[in-house]
N, C-alpha and C. Protein backbone atom coordinates (compact mmCIF):
# COMPACT_ATOMS: atom_id res chain seq x y z
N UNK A 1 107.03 60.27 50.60
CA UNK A 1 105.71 60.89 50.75
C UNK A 1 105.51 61.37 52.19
N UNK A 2 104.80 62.61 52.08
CA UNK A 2 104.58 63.30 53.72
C UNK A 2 103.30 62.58 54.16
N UNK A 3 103.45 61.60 55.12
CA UNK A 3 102.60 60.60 55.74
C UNK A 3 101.84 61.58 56.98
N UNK A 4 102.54 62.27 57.45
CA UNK A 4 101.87 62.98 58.88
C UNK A 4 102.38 64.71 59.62
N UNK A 5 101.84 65.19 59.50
CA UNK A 5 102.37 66.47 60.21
C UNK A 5 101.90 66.92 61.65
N UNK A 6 102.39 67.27 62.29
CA UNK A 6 102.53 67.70 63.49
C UNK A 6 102.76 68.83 64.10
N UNK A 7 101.56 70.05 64.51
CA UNK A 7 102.03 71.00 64.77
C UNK A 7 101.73 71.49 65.87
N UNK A 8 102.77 71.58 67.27
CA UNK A 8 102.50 72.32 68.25
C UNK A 8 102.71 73.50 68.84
N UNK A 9 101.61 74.54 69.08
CA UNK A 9 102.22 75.88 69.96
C UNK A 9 102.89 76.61 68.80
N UNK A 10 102.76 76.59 67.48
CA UNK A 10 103.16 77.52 66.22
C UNK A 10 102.24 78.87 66.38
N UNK A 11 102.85 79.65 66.24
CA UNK A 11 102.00 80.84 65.89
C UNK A 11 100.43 80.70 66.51
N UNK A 12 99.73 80.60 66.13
CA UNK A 12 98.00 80.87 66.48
C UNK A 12 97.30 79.35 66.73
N UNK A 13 98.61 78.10 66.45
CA UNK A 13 97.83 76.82 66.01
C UNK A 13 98.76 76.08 67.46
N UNK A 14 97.58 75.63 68.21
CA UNK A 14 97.35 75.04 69.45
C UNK A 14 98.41 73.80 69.52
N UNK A 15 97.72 72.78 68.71
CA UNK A 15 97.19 71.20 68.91
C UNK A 15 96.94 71.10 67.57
N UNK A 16 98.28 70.56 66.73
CA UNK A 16 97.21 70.16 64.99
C UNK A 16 97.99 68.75 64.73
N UNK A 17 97.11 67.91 64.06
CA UNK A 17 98.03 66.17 63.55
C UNK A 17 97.16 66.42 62.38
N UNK A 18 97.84 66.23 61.41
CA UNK A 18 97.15 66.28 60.04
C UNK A 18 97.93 64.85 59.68
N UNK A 19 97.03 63.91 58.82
CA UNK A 19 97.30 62.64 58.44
C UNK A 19 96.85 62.63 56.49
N UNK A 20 98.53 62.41 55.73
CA UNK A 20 97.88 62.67 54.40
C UNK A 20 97.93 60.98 54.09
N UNK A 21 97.05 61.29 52.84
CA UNK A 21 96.80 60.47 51.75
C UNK A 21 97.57 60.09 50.59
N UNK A 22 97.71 59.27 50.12
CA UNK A 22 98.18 58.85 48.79
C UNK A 22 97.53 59.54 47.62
N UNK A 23 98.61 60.34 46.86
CA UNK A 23 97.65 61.23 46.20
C UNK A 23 97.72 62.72 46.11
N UNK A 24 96.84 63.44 45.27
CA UNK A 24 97.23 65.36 45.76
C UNK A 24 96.11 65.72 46.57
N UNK A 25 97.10 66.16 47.71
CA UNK A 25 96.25 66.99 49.02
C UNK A 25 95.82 68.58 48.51
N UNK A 26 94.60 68.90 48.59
CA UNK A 26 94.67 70.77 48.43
C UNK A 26 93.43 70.61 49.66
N UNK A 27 94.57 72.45 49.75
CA UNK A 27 94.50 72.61 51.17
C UNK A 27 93.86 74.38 51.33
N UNK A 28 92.37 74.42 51.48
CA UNK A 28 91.78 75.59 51.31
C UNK A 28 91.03 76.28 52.40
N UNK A 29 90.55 77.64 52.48
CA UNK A 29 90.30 78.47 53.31
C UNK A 29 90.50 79.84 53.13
N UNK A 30 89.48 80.12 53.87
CA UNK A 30 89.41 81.57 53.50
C UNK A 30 90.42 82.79 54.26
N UNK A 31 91.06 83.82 53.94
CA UNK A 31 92.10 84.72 54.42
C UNK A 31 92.21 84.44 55.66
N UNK A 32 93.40 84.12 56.93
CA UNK A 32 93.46 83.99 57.51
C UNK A 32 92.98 82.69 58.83
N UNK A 33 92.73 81.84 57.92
CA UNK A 33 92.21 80.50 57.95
C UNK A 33 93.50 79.57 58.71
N UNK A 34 94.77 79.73 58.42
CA UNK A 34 95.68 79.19 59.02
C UNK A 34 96.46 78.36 57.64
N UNK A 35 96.36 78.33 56.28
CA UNK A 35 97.03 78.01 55.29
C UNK A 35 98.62 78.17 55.72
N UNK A 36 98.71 79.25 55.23
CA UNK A 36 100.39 79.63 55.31
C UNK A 36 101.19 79.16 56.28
N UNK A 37 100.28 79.18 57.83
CA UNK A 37 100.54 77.95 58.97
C UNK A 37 101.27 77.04 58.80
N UNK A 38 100.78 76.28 57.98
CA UNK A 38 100.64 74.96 57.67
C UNK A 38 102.33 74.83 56.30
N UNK A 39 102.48 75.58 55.80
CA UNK A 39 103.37 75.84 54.60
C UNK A 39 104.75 75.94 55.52
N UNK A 40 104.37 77.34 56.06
CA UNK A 40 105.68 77.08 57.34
C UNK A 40 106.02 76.54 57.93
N UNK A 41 104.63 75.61 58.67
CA UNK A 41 105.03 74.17 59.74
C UNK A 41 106.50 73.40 58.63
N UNK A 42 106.01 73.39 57.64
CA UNK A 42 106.49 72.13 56.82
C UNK A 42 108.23 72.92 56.85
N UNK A 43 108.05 74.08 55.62
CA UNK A 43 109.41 74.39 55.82
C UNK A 43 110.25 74.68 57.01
N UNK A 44 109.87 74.96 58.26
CA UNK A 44 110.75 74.40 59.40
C UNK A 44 111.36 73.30 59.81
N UNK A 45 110.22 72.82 58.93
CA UNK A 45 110.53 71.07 59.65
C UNK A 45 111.87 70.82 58.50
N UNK A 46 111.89 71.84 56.94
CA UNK A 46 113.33 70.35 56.80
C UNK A 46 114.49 71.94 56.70
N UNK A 47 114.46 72.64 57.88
CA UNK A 47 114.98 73.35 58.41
C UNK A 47 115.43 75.02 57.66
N UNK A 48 113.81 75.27 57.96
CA UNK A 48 113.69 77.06 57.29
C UNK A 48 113.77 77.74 58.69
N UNK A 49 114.21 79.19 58.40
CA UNK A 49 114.75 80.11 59.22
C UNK A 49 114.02 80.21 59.88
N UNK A 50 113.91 80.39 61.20
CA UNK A 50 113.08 80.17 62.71
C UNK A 50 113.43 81.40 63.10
N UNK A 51 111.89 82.06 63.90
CA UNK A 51 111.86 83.39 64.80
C UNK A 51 111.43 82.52 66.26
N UNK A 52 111.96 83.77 66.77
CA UNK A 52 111.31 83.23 68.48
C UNK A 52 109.88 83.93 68.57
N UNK A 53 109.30 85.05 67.38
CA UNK A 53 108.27 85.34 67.49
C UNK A 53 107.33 84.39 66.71
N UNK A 54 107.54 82.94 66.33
CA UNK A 54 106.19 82.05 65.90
C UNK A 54 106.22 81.40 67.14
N UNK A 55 106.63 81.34 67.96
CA UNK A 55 106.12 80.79 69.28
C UNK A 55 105.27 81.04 69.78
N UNK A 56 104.08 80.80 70.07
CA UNK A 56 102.67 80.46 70.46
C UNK A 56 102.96 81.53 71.34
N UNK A 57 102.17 82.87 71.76
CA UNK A 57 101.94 83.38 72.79
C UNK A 57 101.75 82.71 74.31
N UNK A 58 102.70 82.97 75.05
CA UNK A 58 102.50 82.10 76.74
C UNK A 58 103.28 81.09 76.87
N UNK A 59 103.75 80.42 75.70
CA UNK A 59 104.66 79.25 75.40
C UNK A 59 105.81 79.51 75.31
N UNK A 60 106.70 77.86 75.85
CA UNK A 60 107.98 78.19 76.19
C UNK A 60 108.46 77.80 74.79
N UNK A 61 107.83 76.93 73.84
CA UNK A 61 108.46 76.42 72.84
C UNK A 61 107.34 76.07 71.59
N UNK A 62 107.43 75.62 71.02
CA UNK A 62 106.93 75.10 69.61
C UNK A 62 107.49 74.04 69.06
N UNK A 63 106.57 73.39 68.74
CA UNK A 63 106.92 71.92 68.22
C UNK A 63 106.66 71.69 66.90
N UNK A 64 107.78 71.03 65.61
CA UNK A 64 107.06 70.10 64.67
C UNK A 64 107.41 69.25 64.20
N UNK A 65 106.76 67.92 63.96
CA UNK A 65 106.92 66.81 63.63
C UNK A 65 106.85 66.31 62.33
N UNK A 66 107.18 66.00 61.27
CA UNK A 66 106.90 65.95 59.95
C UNK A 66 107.75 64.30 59.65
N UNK A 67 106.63 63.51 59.44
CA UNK A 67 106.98 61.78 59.24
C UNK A 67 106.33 61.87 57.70
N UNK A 68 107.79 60.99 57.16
CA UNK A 68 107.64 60.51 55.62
C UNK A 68 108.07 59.10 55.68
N UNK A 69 106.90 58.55 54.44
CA UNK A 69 107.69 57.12 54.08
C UNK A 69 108.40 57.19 52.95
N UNK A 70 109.78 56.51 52.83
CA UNK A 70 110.54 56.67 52.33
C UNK A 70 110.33 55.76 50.72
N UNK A 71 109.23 55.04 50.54
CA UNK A 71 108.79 54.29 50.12
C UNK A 71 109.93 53.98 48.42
N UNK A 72 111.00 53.45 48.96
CA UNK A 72 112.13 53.03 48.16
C UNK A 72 112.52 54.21 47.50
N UNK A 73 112.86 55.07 48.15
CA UNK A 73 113.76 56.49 47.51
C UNK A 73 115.07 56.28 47.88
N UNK A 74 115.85 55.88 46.97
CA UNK A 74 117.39 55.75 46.77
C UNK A 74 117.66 56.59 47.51
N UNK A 75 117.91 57.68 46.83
CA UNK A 75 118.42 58.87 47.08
C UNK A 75 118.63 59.28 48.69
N UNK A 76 117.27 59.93 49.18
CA UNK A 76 117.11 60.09 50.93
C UNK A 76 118.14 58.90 51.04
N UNK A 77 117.51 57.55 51.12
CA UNK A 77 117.94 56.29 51.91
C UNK A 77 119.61 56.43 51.84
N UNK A 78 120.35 56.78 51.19
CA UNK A 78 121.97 56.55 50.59
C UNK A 78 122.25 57.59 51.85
N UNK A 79 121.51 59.02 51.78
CA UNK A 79 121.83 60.07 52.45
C UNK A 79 121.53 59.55 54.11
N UNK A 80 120.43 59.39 54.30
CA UNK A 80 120.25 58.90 55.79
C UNK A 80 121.51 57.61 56.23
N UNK A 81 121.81 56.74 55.29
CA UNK A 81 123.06 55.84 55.61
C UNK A 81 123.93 56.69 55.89
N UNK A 82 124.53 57.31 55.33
CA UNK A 82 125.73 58.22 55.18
C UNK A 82 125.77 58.74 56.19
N UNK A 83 124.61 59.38 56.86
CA UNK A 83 125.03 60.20 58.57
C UNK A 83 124.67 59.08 59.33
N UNK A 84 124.44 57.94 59.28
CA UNK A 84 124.31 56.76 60.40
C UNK A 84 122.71 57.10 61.20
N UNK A 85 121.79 57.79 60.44
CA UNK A 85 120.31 57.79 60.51
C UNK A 85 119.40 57.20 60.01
N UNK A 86 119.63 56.46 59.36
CA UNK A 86 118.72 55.28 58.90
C UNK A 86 117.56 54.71 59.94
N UNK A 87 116.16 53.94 59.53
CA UNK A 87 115.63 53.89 60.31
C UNK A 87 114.50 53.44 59.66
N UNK A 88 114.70 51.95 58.83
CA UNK A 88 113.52 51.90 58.04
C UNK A 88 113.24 52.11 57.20
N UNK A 89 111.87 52.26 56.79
CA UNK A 89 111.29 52.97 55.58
C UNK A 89 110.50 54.04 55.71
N UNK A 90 111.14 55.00 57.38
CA UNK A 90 110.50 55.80 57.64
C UNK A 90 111.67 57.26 57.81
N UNK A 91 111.34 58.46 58.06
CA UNK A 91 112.04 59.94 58.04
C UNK A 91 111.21 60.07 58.93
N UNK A 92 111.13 60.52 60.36
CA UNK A 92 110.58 61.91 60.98
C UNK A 92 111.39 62.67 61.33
N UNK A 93 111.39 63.77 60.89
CA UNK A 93 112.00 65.09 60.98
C UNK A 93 111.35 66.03 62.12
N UNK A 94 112.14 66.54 62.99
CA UNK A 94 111.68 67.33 64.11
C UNK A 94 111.94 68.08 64.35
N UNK A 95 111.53 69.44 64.69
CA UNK A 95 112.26 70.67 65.27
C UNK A 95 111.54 71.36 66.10
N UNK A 96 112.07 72.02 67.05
CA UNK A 96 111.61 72.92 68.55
C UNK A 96 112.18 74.24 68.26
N UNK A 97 111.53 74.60 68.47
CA UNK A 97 111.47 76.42 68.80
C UNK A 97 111.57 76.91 69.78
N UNK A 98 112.44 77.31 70.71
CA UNK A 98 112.04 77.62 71.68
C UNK A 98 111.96 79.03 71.78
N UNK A 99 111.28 80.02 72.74
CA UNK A 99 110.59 81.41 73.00
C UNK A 99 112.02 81.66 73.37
N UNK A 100 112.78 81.59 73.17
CA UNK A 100 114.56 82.37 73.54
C UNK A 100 115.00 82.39 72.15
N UNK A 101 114.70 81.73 71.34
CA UNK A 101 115.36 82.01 70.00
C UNK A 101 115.95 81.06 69.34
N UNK A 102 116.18 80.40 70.38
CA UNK A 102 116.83 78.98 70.28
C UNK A 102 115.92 77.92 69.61
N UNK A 103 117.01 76.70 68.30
CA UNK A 103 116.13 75.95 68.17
C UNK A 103 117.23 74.32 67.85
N UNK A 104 116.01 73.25 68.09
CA UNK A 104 116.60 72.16 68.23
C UNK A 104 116.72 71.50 66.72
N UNK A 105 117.08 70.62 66.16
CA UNK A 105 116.78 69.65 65.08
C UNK A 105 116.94 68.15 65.39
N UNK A 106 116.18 67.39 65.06
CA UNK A 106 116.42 65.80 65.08
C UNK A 106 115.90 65.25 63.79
N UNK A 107 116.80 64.14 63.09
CA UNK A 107 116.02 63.75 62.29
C UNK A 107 116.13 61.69 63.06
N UNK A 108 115.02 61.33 62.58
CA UNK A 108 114.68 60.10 63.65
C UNK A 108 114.94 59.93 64.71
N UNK A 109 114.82 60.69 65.74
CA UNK A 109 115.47 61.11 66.93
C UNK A 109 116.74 61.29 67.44
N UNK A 110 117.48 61.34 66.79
CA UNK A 110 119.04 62.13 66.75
C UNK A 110 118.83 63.60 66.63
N UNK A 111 119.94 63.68 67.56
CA UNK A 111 119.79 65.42 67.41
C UNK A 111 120.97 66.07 66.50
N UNK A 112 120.37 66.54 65.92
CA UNK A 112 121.67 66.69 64.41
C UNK A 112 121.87 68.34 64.37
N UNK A 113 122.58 68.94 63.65
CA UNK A 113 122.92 70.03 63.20
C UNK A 113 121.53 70.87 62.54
N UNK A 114 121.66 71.82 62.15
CA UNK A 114 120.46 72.95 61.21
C UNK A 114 120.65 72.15 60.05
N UNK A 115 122.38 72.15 59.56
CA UNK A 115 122.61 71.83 58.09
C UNK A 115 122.21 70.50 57.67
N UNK A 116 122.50 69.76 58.69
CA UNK A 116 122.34 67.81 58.51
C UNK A 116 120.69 68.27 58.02
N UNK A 117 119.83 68.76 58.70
CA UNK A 117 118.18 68.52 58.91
C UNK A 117 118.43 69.13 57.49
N UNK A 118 118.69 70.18 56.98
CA UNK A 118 118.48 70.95 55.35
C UNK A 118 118.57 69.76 54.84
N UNK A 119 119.82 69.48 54.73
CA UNK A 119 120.63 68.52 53.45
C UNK A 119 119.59 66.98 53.82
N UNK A 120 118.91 66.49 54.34
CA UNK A 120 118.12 65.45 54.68
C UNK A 120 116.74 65.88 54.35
N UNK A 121 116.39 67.28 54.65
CA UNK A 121 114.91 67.93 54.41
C UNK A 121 114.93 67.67 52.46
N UNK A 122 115.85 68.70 51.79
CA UNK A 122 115.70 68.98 50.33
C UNK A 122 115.79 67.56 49.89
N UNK A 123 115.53 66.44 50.61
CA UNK A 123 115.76 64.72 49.63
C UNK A 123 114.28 64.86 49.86
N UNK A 124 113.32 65.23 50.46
CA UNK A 124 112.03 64.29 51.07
C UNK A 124 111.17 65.62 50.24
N UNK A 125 111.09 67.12 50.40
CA UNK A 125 109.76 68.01 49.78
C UNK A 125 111.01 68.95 48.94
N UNK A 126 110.09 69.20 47.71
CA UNK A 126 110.20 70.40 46.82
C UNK A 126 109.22 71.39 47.16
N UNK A 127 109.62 72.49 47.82
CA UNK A 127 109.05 73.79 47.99
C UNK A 127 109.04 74.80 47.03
N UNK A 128 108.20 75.01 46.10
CA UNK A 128 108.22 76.27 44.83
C UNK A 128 107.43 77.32 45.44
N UNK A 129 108.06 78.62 45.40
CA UNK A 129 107.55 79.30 45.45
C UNK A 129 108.68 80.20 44.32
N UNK A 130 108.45 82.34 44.77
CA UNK A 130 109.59 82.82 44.48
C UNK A 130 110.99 82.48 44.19
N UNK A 131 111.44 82.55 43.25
CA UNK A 131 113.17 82.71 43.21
C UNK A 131 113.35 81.49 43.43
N UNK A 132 112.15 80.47 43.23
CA UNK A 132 113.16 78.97 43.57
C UNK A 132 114.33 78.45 42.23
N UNK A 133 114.01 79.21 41.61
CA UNK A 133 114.89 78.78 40.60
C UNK A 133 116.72 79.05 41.05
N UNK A 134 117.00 79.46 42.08
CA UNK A 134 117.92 80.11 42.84
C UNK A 134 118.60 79.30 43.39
N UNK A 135 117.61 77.44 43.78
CA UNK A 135 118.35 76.56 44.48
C UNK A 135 119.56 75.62 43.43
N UNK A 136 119.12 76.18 41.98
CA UNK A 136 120.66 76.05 40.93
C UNK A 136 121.53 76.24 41.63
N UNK A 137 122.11 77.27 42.33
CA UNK A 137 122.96 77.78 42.61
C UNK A 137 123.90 77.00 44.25
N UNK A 138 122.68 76.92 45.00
CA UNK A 138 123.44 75.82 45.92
C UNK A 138 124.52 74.44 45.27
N UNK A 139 125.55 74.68 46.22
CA UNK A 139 126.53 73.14 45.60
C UNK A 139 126.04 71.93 45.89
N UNK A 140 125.31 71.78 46.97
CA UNK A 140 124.81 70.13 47.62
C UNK A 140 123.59 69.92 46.38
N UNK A 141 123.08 71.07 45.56
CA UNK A 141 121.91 70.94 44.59
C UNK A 141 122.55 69.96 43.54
N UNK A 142 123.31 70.71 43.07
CA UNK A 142 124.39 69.71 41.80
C UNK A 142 124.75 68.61 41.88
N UNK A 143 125.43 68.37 43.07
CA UNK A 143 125.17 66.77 43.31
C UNK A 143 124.19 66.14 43.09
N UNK A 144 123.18 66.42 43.79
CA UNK A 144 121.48 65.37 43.76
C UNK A 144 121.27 65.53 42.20
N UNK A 145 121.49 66.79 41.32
CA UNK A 145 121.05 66.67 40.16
C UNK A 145 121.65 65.63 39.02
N UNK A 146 122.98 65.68 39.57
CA UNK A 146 124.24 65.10 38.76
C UNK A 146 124.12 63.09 39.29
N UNK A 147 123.57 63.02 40.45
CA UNK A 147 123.35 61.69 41.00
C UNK A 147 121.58 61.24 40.35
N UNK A 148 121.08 61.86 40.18
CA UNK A 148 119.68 61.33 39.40
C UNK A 148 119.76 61.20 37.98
N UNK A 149 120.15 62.49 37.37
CA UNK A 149 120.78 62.08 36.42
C UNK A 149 121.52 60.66 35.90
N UNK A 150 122.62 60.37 36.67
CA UNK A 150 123.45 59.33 36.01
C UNK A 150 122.95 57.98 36.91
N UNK A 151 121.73 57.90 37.35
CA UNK A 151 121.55 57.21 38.09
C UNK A 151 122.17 56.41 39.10
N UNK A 152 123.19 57.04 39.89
CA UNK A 152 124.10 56.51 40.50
C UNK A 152 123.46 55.96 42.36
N UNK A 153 122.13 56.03 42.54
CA UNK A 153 121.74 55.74 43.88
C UNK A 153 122.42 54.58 44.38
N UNK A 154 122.09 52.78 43.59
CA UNK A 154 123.54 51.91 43.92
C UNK A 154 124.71 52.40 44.31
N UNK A 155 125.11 52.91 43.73
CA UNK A 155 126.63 52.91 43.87
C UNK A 155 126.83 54.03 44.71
N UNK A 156 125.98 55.35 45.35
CA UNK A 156 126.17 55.83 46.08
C UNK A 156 125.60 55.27 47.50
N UNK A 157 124.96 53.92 47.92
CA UNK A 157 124.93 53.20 48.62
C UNK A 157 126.04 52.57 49.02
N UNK A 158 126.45 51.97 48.10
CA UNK A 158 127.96 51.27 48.30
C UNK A 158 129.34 51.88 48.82
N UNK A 159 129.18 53.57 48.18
CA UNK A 159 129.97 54.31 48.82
C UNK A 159 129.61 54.59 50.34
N UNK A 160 128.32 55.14 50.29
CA UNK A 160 128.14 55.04 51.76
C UNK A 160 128.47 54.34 52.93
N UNK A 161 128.06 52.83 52.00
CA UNK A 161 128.80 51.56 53.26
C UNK A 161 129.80 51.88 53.59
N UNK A 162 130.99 51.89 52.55
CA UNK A 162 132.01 51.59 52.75
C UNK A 162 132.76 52.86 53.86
N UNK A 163 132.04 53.91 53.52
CA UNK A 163 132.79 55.29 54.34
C UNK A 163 132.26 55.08 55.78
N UNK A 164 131.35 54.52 56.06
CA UNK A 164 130.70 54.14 57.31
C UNK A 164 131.79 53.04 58.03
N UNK A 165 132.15 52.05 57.36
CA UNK A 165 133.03 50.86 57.63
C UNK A 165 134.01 51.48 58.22
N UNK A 166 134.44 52.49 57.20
CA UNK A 166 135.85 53.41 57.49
C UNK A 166 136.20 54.14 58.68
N UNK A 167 134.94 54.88 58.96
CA UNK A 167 134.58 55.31 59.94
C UNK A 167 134.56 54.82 61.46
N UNK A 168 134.06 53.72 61.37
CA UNK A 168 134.29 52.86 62.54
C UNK A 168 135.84 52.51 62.93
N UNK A 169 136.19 52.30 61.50
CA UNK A 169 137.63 51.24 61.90
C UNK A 169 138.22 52.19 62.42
N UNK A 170 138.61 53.77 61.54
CA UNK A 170 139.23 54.89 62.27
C UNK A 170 139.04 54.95 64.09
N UNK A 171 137.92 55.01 64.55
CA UNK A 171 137.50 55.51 66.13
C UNK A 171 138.09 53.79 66.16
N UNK A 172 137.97 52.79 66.29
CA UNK A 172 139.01 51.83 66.59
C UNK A 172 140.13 52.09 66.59
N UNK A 173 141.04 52.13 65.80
CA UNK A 173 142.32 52.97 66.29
C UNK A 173 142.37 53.98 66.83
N UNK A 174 141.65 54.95 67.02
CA UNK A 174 141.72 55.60 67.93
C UNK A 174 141.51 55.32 69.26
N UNK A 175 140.61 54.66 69.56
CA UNK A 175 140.17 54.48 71.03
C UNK A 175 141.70 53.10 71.18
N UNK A 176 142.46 52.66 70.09
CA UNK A 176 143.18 51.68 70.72
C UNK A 176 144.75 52.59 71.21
N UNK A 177 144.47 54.03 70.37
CA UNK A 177 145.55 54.84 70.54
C UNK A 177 145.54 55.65 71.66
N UNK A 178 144.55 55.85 72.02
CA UNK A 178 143.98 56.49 73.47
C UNK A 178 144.14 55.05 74.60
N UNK A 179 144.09 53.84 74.36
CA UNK A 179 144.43 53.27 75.53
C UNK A 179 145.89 52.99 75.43
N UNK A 180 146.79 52.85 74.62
CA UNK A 180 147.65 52.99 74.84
C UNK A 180 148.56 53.80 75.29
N UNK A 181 148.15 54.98 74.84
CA UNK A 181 148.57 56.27 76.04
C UNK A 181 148.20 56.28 77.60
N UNK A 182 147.01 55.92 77.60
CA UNK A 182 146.67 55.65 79.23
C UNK A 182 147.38 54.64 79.88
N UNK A 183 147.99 53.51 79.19
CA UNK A 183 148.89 52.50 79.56
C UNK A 183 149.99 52.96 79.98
N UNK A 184 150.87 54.16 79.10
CA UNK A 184 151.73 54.06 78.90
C UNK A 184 152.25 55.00 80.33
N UNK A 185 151.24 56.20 80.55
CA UNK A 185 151.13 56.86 81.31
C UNK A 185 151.00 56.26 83.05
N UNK A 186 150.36 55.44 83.19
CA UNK A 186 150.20 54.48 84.13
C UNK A 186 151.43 53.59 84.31
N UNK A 187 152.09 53.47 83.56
CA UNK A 187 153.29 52.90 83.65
C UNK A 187 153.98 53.37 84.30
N UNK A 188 154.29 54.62 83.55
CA UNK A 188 155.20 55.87 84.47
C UNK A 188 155.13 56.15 85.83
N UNK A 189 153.90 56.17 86.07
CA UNK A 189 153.22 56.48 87.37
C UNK A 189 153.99 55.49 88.47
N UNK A 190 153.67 54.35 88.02
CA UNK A 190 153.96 52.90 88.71
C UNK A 190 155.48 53.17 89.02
N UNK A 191 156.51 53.34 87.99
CA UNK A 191 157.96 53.52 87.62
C UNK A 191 158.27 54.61 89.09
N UNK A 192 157.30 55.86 88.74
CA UNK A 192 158.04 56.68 89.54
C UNK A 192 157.42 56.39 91.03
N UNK A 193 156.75 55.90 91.54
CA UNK A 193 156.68 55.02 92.40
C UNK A 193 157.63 54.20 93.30
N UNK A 194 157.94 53.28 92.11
CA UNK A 194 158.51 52.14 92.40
C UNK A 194 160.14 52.86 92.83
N UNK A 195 160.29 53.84 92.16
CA UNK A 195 161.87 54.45 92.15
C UNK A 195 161.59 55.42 93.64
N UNK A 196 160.70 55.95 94.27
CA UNK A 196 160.67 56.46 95.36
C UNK A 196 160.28 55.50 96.82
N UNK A 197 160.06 54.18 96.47
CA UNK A 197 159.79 53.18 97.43
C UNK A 197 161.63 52.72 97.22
N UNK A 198 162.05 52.58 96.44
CA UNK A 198 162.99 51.87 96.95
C UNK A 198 164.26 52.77 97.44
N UNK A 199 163.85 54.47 97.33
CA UNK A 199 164.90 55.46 97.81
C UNK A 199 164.61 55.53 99.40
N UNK A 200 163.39 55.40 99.71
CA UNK A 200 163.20 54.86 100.47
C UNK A 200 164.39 53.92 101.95
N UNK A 201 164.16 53.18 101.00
CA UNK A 201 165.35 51.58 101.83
C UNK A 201 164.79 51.41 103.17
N UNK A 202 163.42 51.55 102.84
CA UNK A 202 162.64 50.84 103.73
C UNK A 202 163.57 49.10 104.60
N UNK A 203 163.56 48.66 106.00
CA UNK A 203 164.02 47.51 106.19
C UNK A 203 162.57 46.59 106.04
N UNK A 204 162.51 45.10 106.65
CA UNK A 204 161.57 44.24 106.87
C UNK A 204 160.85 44.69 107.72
N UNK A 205 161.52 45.30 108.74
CA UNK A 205 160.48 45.25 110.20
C UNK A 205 159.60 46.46 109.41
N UNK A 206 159.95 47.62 108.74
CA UNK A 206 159.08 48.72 108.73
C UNK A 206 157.84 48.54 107.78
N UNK A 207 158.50 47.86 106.31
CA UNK A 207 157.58 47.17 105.26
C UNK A 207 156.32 46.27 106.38
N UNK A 208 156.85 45.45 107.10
CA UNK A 208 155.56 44.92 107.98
C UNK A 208 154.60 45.53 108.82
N UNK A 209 155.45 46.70 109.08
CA UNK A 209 154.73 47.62 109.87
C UNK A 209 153.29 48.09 109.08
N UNK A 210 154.11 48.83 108.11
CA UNK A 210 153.18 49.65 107.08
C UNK A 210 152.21 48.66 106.52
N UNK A 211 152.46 47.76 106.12
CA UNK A 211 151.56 46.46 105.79
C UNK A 211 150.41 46.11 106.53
N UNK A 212 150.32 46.14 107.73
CA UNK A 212 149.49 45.89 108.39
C UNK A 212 148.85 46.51 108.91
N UNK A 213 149.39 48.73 108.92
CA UNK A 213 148.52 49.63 108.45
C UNK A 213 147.72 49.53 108.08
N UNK A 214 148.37 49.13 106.56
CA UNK A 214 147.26 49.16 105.49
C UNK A 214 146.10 48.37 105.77
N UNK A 215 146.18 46.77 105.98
CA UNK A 215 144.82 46.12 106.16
C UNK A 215 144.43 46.33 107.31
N UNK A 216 144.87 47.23 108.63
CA UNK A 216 143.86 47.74 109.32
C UNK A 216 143.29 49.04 108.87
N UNK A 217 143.46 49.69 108.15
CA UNK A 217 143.08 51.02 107.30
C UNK A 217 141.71 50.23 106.11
């Protein structure tokens, strides 16, 4: 459920915190009232196509905040595990606009991809308008349809764990494969060292010399 919206420096709208209810919100006004505002705040937030012209006139950026409780939705929850965003029984979804064109995404304060924020947005609001019948056609759609369907949210939890587990152990070997190269390399170093100190043939008196360089250096 959409618990709170947040809209800063959008188009014509300043300063807005809208706080919903349990229940159906309708949301009215007369032509040019700021409705559609409010429609767009939302679809930005779970990552619709962004202009640098809804940026607030004078402003460097635009802000929106959109917090849901997740209030035991399998589904989201399996998905937020899966990218290592979890965070409760809460979603805030965020995005910046900035007046260059440029824009940010975070979902619970991670800064994620456009696509991560989509594929995390389409678990939390259904947007109908035109041609929605069109989101058939997306592949990440078939999944969610094919996973509600067979009720698989358990067990796509469990998968989740486990690819997460996986995940870790992988960057463990890695980071143990990366120090072993740095070992190995350091070795060498030492080796070719050690093979130019003793071409060297340094005597005693000079080794003492240099020695005591050093701890006056």
């Amino acid at each position: 459920m959409l618990d709170q919206l947040s809209v800063k420096n959008l188009v014509v709208v300043e300063d807005l915190n809208i706080e919903f209810l349990h229940g159906m919100t309708v949301v009215t006004g007369e032509t040019g009232a700021g409705k559609s505002i409010l429609v767009q705040a939302l679809n930005l937030a779970i990552g619709g196509r962004s202009d640098a012209a809804l940026v607030r006139h004078g402003k460097s950026k635009a802000e929106i905040i959109a917090t849901f409780s997740l209030d035991g939705n399998q589904s989201i929850q399996s998905v937020l595990e899966g990218l290592d965003l979890e965070d409760g029984n809460e979603c805030i979804l965020r995005r910046v606009l900035g007046s260059d064109g440029k824009s940010r995404s975070y979902v619970n304060g991670s800064n994620v991809t456009l696509s991560t924020l989509r594929d995390v947005g389409c678990h939390l609001i259904d947007m109908h308008g035109q041609n929605e019948h069109q989101l058939l056609l997306r592949n990440h759609q078939h999944r969610i349809i094919l996973d509600d369907f067979a009720d698989t949210h358990n067990l796509c939890k469990e998968v989740n764990t486990i690819v997460h587990g996986y995940r870790l152990v992988t960057q463990e070997v890695d980071d143990l494969k990366n120090s072993n190269e740095l070992l190995s390399a350091q070795k060498d170093l030492l080796n070719h060292q050690l093979e130019e100190l003793i071409q060297c043939q340094l005597d005693q008196d000079e080794l003492d010399s240099i020695e005591n360089n050093y701890k006056i250096s």
